[in-house]
PDB file of N, CA and C in Angstrom:
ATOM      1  N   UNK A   1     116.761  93.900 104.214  1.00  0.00           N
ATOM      2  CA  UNK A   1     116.537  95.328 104.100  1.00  0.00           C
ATOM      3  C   UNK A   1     115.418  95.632 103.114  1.00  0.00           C
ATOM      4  N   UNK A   2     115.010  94.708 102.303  1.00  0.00           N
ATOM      5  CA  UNK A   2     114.042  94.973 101.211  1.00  0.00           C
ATOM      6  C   UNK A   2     112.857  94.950 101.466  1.00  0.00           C
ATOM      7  N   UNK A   3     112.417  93.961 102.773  1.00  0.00           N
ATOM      8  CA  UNK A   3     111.424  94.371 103.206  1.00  0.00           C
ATOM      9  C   UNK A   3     110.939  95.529 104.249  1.00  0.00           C
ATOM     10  N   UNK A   4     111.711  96.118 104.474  1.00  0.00           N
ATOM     11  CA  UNK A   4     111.431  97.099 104.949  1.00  0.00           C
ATOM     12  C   UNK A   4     111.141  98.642 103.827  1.00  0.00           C
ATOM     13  N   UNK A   5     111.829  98.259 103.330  1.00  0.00           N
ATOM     14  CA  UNK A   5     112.081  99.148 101.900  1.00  0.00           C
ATOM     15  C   UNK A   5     109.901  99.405 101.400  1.00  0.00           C
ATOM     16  N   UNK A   6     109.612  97.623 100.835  1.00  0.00           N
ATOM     17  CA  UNK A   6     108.360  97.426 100.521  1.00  0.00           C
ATOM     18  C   UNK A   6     107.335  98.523 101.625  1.00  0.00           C
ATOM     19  N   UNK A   7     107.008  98.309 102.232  1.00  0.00           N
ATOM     20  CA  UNK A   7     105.840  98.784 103.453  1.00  0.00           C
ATOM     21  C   UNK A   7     106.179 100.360 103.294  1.00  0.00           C
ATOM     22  N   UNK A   8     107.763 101.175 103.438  1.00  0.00           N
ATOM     23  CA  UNK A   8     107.633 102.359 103.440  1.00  0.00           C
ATOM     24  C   UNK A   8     107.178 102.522 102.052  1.00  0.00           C
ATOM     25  N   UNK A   9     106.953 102.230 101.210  1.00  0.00           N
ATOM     26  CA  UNK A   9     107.168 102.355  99.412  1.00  0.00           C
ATOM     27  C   UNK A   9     105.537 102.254  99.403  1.00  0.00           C
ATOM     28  N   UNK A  10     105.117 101.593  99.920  1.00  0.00           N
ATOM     29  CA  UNK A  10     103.331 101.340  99.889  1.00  0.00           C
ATOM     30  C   UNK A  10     102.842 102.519 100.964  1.00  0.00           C
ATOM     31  N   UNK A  11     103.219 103.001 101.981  1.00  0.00           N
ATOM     32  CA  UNK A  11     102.895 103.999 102.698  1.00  0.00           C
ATOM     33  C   UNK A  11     103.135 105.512 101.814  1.00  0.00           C
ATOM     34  N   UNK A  12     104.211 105.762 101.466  1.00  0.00           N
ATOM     35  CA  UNK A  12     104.211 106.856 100.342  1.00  0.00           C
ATOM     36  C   UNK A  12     103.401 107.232  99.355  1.00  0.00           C
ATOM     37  N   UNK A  13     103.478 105.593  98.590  1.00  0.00           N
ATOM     38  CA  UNK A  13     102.168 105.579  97.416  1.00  0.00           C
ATOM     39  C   UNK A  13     100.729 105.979  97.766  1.00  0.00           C
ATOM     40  N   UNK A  14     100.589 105.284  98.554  1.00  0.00           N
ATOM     41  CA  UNK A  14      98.949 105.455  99.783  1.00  0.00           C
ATOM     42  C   UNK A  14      98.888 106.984  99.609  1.00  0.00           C
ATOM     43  N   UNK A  15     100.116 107.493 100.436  1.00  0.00           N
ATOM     44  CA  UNK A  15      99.751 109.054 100.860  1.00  0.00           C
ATOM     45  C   UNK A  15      99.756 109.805  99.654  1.00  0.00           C
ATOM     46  N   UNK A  16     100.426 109.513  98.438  1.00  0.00           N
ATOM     47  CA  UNK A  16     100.567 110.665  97.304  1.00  0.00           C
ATOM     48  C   UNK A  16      98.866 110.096  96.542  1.00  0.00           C
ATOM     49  N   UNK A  17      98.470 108.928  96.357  1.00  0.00           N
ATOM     50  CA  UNK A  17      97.370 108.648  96.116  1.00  0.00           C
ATOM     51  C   UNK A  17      95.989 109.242  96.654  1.00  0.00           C
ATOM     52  N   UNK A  18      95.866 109.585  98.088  1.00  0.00           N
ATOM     53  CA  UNK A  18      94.918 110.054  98.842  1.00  0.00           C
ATOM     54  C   UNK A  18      94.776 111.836  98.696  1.00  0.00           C
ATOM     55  N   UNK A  19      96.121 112.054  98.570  1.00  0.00           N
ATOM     56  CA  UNK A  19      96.306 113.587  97.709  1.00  0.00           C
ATOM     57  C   UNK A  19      96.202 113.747  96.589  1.00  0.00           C
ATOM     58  N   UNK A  20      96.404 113.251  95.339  1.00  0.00           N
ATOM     59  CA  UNK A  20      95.645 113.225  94.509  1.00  0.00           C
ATOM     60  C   UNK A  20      93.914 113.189  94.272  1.00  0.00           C
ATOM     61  N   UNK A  21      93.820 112.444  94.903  1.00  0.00           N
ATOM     62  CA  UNK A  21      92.336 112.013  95.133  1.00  0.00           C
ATOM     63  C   UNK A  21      91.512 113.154  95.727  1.00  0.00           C
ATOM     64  N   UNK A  22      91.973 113.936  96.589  1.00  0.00           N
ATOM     65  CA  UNK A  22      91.215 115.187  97.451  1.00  0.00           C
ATOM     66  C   UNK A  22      91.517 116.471  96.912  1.00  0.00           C
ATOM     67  N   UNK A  23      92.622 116.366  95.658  1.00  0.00           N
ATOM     68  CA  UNK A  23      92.547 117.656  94.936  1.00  0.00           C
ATOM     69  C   UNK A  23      91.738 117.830  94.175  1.00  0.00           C
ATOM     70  N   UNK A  24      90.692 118.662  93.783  1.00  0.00           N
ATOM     71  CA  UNK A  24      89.749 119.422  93.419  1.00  0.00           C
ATOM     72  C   UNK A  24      89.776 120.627  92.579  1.00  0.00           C
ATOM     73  N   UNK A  25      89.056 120.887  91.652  1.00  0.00           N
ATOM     74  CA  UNK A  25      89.769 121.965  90.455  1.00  0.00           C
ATOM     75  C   UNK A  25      87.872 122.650  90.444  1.00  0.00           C
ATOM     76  N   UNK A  26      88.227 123.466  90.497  1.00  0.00           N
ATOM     77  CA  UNK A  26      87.156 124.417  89.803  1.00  0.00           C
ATOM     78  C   UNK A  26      86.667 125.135  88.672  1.00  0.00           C
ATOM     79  N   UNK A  27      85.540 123.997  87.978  1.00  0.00           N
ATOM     80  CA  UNK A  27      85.693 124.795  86.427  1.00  0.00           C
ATOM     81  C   UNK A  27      84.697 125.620  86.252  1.00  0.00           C
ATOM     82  N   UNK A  28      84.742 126.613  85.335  1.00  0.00           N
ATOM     83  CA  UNK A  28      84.305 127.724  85.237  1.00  0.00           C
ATOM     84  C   UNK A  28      84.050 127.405  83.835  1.00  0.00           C
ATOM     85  N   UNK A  29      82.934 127.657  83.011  1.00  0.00           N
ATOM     86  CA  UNK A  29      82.900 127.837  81.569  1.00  0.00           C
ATOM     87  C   UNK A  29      83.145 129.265  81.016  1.00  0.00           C
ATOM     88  N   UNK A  30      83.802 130.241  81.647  1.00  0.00           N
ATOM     89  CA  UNK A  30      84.287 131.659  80.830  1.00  0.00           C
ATOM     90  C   UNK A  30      83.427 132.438  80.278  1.00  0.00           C
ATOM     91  N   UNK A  31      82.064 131.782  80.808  1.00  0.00           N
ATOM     92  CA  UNK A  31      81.257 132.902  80.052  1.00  0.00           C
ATOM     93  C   UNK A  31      80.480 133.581  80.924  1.00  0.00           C
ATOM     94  N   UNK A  32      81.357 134.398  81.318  1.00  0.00           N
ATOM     95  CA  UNK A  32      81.004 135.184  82.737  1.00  0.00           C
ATOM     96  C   UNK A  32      80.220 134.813  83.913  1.00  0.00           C
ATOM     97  N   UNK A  33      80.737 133.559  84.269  1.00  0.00           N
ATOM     98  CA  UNK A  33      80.998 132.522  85.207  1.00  0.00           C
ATOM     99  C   UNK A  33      81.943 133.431  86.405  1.00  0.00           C
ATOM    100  N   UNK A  34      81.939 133.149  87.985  1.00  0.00           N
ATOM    101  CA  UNK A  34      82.786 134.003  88.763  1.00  0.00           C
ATOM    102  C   UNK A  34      82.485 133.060  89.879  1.00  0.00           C
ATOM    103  N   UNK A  35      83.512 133.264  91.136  1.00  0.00           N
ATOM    104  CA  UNK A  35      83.426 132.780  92.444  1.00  0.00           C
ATOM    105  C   UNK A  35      83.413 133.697  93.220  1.00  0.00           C
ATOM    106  N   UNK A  36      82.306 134.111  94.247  1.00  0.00           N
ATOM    107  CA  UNK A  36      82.018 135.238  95.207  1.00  0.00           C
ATOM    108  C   UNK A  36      82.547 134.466  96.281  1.00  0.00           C
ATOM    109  N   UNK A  37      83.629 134.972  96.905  1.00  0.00           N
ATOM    110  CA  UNK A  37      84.314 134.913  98.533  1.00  0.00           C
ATOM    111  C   UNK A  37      83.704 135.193  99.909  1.00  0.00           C
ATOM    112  N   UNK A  38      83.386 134.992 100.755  1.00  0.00           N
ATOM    113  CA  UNK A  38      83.371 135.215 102.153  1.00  0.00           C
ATOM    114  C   UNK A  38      84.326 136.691 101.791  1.00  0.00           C
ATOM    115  N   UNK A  39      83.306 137.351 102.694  1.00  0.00           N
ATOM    116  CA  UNK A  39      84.070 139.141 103.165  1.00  0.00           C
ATOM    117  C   UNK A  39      85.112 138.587 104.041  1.00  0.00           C
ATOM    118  N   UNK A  40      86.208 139.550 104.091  1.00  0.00           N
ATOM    119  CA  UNK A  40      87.420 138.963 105.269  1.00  0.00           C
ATOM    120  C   UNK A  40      88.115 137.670 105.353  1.00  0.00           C
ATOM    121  N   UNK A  41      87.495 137.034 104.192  1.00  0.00           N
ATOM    122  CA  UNK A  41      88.212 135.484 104.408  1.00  0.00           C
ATOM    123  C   UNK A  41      89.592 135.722 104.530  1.00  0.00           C
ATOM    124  N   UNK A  42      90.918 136.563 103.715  1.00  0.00           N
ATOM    125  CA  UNK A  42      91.981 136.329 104.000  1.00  0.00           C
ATOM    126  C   UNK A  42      92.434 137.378 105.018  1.00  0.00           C
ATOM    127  N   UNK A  43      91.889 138.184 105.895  1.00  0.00           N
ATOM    128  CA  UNK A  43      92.115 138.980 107.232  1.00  0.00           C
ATOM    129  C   UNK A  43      92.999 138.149 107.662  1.00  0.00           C
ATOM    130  N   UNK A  44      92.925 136.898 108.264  1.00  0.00           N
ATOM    131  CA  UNK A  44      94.191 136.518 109.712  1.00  0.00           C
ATOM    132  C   UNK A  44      95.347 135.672 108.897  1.00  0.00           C
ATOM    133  N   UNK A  45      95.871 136.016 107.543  1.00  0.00           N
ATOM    134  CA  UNK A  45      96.860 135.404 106.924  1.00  0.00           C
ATOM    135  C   UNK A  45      97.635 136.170 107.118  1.00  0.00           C
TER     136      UNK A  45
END
């Protein structure tokens, strides 16, 4: 049973790793620094 255990345990890691990896932060230095949006971007939510 343990090896089966291994492979799902490395598939999890993989996936929380690859999400980490593609999260992205946006820094701003506060000194009247801003992000301009697309008009309508949140319309079809």
């Amino acid at each position: 049973m343990k090896a089966r255990r291994l492979p799902c345990t490395t598939l999890l890691l993989s996936l929380a790793v690859q999400a980490l990896a593609q999260n992205e932060v946006l820094e701003l230095d506060g000194k009247g620094a801003h992000v301009q949006l697309p008009g309508h971007i949140f319309d079809h939510l």
